[in-house]
PDB file of N, CA and C in Angstrom:
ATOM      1  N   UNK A   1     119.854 100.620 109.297  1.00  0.00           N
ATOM      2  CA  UNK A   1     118.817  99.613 109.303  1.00  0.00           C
ATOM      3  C   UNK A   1     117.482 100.303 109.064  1.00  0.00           C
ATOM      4  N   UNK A   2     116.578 100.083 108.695  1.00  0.00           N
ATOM      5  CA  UNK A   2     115.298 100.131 108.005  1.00  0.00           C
ATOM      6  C   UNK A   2     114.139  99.054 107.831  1.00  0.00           C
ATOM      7  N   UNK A   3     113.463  99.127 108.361  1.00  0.00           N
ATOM      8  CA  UNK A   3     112.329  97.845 108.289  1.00  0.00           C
ATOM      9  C   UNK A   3     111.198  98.140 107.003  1.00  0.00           C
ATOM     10  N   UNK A   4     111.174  97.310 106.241  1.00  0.00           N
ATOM     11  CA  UNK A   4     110.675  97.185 105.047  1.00  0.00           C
ATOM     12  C   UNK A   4     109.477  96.071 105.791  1.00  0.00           C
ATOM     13  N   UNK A   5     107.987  96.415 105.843  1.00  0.00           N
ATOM     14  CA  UNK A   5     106.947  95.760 106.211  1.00  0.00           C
ATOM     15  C   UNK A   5     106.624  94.648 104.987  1.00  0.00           C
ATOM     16  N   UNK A   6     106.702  95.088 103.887  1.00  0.00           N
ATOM     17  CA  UNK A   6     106.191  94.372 102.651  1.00  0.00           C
ATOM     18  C   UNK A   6     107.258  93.138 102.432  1.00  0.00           C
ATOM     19  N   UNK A   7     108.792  93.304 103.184  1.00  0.00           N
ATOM     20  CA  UNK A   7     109.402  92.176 103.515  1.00  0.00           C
ATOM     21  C   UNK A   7     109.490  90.705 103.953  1.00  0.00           C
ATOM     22  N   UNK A   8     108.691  91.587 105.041  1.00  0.00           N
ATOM     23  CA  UNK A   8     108.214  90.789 106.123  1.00  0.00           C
ATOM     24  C   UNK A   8     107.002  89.445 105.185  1.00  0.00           C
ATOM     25  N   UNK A   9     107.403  87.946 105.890  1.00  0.00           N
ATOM     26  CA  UNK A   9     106.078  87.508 105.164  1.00  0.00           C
ATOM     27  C   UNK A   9     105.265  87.079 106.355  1.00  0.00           C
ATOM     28  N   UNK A  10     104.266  87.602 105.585  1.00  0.00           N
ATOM     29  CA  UNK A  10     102.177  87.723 106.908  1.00  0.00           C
ATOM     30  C   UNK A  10     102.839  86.245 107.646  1.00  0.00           C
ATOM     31  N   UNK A  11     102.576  86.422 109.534  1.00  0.00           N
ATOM     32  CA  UNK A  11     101.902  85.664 110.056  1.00  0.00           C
ATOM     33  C   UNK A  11     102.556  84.449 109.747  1.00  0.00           C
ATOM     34  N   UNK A  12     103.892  84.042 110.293  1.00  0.00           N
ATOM     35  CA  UNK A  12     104.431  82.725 110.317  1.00  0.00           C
ATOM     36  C   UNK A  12     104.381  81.929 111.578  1.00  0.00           C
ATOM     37  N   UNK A  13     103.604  81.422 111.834  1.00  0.00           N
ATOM     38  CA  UNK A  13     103.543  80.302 113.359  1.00  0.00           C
ATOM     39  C   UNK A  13     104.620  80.092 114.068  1.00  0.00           C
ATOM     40  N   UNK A  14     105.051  80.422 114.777  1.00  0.00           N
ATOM     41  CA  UNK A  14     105.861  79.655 115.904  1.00  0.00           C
ATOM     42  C   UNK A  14     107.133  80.620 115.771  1.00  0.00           C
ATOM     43  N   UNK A  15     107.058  81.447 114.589  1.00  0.00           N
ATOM     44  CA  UNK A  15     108.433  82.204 114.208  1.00  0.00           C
ATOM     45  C   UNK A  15     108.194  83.785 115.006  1.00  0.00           C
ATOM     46  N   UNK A  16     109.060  84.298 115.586  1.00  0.00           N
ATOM     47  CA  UNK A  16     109.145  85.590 115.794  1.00  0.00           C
ATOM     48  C   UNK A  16     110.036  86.144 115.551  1.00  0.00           C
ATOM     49  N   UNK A  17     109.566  87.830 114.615  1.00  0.00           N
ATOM     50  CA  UNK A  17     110.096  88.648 114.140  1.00  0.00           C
ATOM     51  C   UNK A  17     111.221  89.441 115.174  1.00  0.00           C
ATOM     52  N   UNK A  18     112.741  88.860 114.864  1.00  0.00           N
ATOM     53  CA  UNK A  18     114.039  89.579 115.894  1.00  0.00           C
ATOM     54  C   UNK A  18     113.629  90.966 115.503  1.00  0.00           C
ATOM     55  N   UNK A  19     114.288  91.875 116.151  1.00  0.00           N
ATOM     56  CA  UNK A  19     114.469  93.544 116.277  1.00  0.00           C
ATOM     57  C   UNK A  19     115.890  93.991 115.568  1.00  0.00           C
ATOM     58  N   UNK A  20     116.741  92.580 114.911  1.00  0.00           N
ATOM     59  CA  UNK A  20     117.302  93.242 114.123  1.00  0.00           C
ATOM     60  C   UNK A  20     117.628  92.528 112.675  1.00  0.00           C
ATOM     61  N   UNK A  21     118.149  92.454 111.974  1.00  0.00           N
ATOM     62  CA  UNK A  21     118.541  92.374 110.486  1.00  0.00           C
ATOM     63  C   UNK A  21     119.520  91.381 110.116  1.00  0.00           C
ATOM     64  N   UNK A  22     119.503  90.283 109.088  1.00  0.00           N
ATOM     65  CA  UNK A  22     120.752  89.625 108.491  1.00  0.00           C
ATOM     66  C   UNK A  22     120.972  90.097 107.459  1.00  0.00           C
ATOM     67  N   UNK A  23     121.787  89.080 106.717  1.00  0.00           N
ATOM     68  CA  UNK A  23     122.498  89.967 105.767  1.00  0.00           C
ATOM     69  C   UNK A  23     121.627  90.277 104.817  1.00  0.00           C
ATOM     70  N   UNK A  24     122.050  90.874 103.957  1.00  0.00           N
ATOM     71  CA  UNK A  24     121.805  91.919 103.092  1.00  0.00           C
ATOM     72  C   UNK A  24     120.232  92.860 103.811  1.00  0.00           C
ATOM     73  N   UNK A  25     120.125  92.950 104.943  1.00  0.00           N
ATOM     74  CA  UNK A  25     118.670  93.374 105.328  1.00  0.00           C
ATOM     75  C   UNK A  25     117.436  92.737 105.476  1.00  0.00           C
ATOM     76  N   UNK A  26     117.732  91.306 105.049  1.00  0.00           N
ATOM     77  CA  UNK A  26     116.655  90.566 105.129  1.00  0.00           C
ATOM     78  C   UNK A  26     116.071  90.170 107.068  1.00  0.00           C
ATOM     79  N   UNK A  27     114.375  90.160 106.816  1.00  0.00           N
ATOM     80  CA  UNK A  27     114.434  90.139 108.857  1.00  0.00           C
ATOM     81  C   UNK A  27     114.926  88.560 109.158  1.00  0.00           C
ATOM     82  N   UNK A  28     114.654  88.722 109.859  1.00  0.00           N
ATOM     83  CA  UNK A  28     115.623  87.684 111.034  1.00  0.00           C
ATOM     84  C   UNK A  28     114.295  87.001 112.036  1.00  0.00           C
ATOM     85  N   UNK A  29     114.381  85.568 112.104  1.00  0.00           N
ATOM     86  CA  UNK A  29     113.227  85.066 112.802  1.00  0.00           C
ATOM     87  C   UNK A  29     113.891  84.072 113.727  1.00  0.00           C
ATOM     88  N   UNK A  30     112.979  83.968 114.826  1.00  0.00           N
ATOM     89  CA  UNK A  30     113.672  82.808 115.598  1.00  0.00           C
ATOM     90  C   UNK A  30     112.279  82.176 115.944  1.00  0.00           C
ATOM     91  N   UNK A  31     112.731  80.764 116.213  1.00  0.00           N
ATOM     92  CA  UNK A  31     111.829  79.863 116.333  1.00  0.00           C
ATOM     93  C   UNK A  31     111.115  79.693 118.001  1.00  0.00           C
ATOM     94  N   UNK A  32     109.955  79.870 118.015  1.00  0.00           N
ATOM     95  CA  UNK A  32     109.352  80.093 119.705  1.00  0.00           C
ATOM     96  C   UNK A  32     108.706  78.998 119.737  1.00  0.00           C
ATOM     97  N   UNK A  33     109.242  78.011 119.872  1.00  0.00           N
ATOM     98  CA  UNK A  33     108.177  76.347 120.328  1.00  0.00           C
ATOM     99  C   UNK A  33     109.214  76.103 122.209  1.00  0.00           C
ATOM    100  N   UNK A  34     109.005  77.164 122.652  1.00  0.00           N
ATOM    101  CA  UNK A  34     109.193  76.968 124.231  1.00  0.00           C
ATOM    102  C   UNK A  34     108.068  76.829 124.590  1.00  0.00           C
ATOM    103  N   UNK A  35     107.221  76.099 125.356  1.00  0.00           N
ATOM    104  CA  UNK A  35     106.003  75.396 126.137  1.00  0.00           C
ATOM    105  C   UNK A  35     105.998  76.102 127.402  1.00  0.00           C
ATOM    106  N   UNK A  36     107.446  76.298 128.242  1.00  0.00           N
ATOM    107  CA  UNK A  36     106.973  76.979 129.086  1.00  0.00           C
ATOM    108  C   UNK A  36     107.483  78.548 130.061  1.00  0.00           C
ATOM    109  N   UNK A  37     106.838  79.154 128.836  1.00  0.00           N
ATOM    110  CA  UNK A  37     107.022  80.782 128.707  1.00  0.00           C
ATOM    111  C   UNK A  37     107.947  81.584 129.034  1.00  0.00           C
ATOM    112  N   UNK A  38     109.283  80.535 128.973  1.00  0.00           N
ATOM    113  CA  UNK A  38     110.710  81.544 130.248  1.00  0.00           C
ATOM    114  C   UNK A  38     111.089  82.215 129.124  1.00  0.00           C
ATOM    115  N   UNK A  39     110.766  81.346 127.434  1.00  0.00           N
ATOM    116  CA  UNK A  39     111.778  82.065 126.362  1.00  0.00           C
ATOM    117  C   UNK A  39     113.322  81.570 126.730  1.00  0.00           C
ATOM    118  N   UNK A  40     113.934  81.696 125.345  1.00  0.00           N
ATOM    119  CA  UNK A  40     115.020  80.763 125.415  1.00  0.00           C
ATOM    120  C   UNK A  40     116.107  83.002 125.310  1.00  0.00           C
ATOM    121  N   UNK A  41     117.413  82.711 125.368  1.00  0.00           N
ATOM    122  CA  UNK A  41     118.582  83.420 125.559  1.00  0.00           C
ATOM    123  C   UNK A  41     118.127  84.011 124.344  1.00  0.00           C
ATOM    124  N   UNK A  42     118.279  83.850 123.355  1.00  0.00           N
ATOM    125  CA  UNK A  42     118.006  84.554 121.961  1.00  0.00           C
ATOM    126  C   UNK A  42     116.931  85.565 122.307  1.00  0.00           C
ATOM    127  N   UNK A  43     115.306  84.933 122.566  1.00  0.00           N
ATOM    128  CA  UNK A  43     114.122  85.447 122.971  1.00  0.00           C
ATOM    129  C   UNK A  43     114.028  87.033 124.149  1.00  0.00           C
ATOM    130  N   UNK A  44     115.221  86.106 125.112  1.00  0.00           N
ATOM    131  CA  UNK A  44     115.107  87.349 126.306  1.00  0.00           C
ATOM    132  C   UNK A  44     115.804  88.524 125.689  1.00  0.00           C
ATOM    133  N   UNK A  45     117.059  88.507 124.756  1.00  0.00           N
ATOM    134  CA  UNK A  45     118.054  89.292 124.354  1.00  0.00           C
ATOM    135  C   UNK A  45     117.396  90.216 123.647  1.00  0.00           C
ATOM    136  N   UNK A  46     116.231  89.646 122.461  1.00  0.00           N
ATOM    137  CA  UNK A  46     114.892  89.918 121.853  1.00  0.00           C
ATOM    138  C   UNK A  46     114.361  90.723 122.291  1.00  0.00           C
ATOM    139  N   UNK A  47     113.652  90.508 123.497  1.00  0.00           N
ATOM    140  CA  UNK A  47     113.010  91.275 124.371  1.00  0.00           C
ATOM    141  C   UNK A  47     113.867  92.560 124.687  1.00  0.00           C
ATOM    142  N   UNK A  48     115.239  92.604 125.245  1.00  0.00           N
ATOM    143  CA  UNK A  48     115.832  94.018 125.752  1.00  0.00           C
ATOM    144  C   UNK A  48     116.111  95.039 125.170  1.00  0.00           C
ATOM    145  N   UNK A  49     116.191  94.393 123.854  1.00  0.00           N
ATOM    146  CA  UNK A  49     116.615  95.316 122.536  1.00  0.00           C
ATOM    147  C   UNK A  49     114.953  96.325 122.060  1.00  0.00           C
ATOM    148  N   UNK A  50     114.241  95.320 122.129  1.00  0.00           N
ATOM    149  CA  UNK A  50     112.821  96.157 121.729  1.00  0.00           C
ATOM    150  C   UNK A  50     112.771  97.062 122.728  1.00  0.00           C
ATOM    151  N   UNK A  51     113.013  96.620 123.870  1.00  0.00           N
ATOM    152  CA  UNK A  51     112.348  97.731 125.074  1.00  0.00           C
ATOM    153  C   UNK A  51     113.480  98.984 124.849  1.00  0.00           C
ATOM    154  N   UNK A  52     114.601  98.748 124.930  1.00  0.00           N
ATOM    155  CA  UNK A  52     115.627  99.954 124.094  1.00  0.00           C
ATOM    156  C   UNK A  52     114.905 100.382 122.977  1.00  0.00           C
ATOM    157  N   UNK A  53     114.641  99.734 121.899  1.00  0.00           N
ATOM    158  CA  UNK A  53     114.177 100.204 121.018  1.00  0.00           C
ATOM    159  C   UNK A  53     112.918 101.573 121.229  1.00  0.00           C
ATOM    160  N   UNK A  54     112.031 100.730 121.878  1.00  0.00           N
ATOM    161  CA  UNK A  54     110.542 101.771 122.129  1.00  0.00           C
ATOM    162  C   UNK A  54     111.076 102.975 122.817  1.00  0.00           C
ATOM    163  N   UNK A  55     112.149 103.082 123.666  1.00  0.00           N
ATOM    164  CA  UNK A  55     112.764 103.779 125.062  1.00  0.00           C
ATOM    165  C   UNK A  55     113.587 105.026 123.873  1.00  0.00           C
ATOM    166  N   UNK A  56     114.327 104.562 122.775  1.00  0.00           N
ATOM    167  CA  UNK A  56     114.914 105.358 121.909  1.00  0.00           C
ATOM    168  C   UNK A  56     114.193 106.368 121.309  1.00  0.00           C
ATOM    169  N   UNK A  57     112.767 105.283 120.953  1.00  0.00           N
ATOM    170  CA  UNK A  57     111.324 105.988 120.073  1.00  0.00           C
ATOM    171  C   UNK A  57     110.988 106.816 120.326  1.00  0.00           C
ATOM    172  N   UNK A  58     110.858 107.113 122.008  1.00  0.00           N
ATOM    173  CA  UNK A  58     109.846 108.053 122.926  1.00  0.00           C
ATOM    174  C   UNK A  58     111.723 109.685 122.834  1.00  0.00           C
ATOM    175  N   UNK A  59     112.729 108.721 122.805  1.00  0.00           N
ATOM    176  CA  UNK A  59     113.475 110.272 123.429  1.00  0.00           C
ATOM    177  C   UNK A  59     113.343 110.919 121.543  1.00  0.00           C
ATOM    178  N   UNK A  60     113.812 109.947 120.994  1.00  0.00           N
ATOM    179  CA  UNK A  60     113.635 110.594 119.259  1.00  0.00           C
ATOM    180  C   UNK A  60     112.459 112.033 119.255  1.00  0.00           C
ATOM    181  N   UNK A  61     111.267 111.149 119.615  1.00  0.00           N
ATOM    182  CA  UNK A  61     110.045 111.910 119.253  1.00  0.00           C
ATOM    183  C   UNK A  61     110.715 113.056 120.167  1.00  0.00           C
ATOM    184  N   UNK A  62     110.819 113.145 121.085  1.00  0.00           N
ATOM    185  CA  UNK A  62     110.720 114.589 121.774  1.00  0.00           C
ATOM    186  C   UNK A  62     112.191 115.452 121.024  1.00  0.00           C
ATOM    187  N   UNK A  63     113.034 114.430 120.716  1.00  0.00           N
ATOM    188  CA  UNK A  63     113.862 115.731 119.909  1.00  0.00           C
ATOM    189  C   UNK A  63     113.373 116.345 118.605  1.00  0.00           C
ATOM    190  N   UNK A  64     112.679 115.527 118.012  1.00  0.00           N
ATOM    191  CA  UNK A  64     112.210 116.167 116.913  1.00  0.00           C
ATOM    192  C   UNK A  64     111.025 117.295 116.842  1.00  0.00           C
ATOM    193  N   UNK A  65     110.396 117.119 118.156  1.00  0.00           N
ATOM    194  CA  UNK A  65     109.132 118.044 118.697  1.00  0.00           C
ATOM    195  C   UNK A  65     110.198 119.636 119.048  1.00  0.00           C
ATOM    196  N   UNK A  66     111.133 119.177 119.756  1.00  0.00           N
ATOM    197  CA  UNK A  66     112.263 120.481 119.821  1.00  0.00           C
ATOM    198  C   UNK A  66     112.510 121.381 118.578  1.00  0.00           C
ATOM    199  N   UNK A  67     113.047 119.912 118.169  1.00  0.00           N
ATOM    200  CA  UNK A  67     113.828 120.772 116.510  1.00  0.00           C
ATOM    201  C   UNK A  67     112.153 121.685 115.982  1.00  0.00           C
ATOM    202  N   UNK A  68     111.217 121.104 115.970  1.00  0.00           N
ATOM    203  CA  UNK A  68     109.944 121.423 114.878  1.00  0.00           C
ATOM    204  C   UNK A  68     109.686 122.502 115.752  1.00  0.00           C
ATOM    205  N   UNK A  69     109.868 122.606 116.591  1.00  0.00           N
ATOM    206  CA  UNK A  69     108.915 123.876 117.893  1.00  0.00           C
ATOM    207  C   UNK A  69     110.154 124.855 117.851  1.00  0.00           C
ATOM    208  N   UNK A  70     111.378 124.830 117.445  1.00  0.00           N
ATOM    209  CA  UNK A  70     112.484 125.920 116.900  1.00  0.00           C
ATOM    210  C   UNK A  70     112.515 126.598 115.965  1.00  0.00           C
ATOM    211  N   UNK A  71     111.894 127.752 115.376  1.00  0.00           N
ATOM    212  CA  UNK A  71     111.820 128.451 114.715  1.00  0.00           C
ATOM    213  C   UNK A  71     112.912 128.657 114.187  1.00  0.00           C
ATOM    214  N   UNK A  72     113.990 128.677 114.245  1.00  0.00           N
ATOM    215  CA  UNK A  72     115.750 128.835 114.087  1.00  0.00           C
ATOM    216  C   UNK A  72     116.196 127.801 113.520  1.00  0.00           C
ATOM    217  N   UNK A  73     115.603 126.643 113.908  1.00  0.00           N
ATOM    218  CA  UNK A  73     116.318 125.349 113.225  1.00  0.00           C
ATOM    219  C   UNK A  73     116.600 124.893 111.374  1.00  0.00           C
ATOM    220  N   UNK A  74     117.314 124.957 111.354  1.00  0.00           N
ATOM    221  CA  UNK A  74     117.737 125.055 109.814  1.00  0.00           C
ATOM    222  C   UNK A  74     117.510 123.649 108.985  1.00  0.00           C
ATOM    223  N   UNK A  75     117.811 123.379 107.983  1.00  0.00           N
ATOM    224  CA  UNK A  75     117.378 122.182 107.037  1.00  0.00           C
ATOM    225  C   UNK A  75     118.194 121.279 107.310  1.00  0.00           C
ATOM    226  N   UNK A  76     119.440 121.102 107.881  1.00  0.00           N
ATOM    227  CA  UNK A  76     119.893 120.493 108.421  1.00  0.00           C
ATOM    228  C   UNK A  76     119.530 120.047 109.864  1.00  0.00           C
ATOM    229  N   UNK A  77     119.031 120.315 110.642  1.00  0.00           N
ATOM    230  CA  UNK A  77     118.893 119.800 111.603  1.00  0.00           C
ATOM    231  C   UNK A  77     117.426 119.518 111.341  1.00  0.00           C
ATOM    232  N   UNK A  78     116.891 119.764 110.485  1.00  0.00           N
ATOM    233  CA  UNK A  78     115.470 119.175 110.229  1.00  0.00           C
ATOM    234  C   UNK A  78     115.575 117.848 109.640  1.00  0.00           C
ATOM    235  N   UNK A  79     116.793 117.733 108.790  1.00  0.00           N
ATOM    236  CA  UNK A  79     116.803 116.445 108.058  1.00  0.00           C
ATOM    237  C   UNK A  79     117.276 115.189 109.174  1.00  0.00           C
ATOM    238  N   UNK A  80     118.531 115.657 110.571  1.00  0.00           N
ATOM    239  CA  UNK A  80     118.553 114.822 111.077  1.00  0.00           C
ATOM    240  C   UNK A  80     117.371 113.933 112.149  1.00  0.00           C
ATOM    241  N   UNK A  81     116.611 115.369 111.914  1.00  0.00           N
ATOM    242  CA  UNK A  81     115.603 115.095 113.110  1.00  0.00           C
ATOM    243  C   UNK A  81     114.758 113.884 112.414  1.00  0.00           C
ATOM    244  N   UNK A  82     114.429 114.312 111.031  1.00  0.00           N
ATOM    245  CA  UNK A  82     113.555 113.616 110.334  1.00  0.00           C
ATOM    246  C   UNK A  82     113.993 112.130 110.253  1.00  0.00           C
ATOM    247  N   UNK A  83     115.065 111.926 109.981  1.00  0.00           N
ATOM    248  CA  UNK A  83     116.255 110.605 109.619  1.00  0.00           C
ATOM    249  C   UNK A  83     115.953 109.811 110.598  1.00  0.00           C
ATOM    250  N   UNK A  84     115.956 110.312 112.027  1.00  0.00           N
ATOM    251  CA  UNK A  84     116.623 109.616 113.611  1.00  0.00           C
ATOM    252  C   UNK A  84     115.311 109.251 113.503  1.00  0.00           C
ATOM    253  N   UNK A  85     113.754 110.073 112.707  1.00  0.00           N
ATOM    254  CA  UNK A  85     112.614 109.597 113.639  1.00  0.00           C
ATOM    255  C   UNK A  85     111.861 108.652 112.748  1.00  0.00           C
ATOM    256  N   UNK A  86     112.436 108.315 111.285  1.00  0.00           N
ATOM    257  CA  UNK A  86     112.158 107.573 110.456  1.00  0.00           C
ATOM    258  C   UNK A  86     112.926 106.289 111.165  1.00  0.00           C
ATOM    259  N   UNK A  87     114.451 106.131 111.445  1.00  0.00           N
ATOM    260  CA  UNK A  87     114.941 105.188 112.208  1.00  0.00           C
ATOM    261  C   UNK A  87     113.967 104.356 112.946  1.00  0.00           C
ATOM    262  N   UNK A  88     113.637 105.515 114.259  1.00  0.00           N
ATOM    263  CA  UNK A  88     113.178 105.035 115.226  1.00  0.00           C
ATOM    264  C   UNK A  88     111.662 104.487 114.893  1.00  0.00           C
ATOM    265  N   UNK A  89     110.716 104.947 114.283  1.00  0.00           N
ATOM    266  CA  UNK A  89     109.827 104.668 113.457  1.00  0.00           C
ATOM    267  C   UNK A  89     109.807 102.897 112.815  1.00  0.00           C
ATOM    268  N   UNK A  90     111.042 102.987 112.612  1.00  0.00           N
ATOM    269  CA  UNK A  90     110.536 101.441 111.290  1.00  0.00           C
ATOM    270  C   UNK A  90     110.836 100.840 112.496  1.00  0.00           C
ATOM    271  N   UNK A  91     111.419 100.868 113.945  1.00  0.00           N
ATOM    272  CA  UNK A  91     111.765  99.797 115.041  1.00  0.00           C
ATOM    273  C   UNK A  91     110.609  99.455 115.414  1.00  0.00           C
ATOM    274  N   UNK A  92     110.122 100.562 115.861  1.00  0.00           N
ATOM    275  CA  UNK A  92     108.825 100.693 116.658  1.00  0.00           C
ATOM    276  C   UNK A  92     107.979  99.716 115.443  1.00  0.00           C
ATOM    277  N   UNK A  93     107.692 100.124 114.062  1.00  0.00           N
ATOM    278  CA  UNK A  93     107.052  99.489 113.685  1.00  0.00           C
ATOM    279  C   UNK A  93     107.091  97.616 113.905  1.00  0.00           C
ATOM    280  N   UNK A  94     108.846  97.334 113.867  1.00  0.00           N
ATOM    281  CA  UNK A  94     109.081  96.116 113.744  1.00  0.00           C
ATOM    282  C   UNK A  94     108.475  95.498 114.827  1.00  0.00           C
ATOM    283  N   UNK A  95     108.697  96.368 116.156  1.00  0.00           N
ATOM    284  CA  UNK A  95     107.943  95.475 117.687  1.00  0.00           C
ATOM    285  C   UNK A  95     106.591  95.399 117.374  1.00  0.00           C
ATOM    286  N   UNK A  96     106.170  96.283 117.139  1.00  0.00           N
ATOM    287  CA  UNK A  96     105.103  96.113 116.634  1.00  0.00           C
ATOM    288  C   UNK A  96     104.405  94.620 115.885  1.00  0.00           C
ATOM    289  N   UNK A  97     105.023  94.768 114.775  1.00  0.00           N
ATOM    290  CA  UNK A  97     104.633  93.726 114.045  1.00  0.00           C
ATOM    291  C   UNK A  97     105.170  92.350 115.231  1.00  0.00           C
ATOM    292  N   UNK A  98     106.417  92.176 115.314  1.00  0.00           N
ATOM    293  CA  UNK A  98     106.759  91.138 116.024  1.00  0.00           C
ATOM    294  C   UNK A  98     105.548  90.549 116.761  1.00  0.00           C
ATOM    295  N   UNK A  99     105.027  92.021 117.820  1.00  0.00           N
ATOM    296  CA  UNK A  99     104.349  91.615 118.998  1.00  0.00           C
ATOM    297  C   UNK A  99     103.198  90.917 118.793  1.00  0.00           C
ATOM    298  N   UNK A 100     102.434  91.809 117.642  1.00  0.00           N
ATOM    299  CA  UNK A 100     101.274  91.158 117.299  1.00  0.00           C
ATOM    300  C   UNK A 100     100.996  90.345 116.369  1.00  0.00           C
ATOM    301  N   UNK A 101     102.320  89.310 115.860  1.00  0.00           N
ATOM    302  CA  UNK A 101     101.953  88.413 115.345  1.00  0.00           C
ATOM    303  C   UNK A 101     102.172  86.998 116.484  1.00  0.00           C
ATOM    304  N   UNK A 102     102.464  87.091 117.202  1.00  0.00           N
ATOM    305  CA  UNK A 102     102.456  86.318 118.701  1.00  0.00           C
ATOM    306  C   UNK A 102     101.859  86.478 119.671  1.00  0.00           C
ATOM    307  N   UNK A 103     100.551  87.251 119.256  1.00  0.00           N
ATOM    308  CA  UNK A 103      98.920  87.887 120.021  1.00  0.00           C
ATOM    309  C   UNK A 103      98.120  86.475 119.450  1.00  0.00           C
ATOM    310  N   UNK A 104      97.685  85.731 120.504  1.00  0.00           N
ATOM    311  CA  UNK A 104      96.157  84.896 120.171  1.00  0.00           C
ATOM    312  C   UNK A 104      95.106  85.575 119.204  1.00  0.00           C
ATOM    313  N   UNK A 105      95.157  84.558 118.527  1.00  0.00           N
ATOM    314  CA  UNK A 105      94.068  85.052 117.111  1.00  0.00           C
ATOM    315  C   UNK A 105      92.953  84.473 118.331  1.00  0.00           C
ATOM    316  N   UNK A 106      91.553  85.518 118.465  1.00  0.00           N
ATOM    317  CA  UNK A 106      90.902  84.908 118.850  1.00  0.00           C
ATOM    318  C   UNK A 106      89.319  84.769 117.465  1.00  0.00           C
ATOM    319  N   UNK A 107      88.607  84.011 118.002  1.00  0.00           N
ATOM    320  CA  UNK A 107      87.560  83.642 117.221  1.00  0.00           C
ATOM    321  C   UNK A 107      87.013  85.135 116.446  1.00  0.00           C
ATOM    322  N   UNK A 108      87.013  85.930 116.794  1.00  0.00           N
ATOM    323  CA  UNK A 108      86.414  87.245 116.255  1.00  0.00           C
ATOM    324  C   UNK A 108      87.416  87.888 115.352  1.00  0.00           C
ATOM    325  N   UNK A 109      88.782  87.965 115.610  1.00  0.00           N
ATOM    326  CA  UNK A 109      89.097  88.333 114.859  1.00  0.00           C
ATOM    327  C   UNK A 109      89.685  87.505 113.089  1.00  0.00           C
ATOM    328  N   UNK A 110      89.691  86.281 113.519  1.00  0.00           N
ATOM    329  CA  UNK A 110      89.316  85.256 112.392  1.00  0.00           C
ATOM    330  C   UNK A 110      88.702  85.191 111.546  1.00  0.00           C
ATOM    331  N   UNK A 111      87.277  85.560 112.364  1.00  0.00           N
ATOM    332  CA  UNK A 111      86.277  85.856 111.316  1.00  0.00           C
ATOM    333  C   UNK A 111      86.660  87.186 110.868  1.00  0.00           C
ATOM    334  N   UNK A 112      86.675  88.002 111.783  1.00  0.00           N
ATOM    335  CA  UNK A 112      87.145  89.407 110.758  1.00  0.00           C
ATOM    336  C   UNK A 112      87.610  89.847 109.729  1.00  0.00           C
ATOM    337  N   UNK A 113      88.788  88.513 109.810  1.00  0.00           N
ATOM    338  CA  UNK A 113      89.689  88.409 108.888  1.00  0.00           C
ATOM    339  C   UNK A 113      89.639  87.932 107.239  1.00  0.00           C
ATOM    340  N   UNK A 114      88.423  86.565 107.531  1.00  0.00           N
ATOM    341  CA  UNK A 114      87.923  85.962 106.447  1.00  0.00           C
ATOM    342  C   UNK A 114      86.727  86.986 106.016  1.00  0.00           C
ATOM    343  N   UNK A 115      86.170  88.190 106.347  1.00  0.00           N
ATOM    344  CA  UNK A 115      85.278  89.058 105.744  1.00  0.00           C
ATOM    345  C   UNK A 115      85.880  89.942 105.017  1.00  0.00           C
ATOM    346  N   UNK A 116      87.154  90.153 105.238  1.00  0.00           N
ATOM    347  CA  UNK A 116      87.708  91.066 104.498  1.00  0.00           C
ATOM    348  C   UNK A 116      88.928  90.140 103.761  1.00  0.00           C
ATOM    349  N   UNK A 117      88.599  89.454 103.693  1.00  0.00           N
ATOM    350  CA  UNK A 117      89.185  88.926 101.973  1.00  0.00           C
ATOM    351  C   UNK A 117      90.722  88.551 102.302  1.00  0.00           C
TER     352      UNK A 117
END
């Protein structure tokens, strides 16, 4: 799996970006018109997977800080290091995006938005 950002389309209302993939790779959205904030089974499941996700992000990074701080480590274990942290990378990116497209636009950044085109 791989998260392709340019995939993704900007800022859909009410839709939030899942943490994982349908077919052929395309993202996966579920619909958030819950009123009162428990989140539906899909949403919470949503939620556990990202927090795995970020939790994967943080051990990735430190193996790859290993492998890079090993003087010994060969091109192979550089490539897996690199692979696992590109992985973990496009997740992180996806919560990311998810999170903050279900952040209150507030008045400032609106305008922000309409200044830069």
């Amino acid at each position: 799996m791989s998260y392709d950002r340019d995939a993704v389309p900007a800022n859909l209302p009410g839709l939030r970006l899942l943490p994982w993939e349908g077919e052929g790779g395309k993202p996966c959205f579920l619909s958030a018109d819950r009123t009162d904030g428990t989140g539906g089974v899909l949403s919470r499941l949503a939620d556990e997977i990202e927090a795995e996700q970020l939790c994967d992000g943080a051990e990735v990074l430190k193996g790859a800080v290993a492998v890079l701080d090993d003087g010994k480590a060969g091109e192979h274990a550089l490539r897996l290091a690199l692979r696992a942290t590109a992985q973990a990378f496009g997740n992180v990116l996806r919560v990311a995006d998810s999170r903050g497209a279900r952040l209150p636009v507030t008045e400032c950044a609106h305008e922000a938005d309409l200044r830069r085109g």
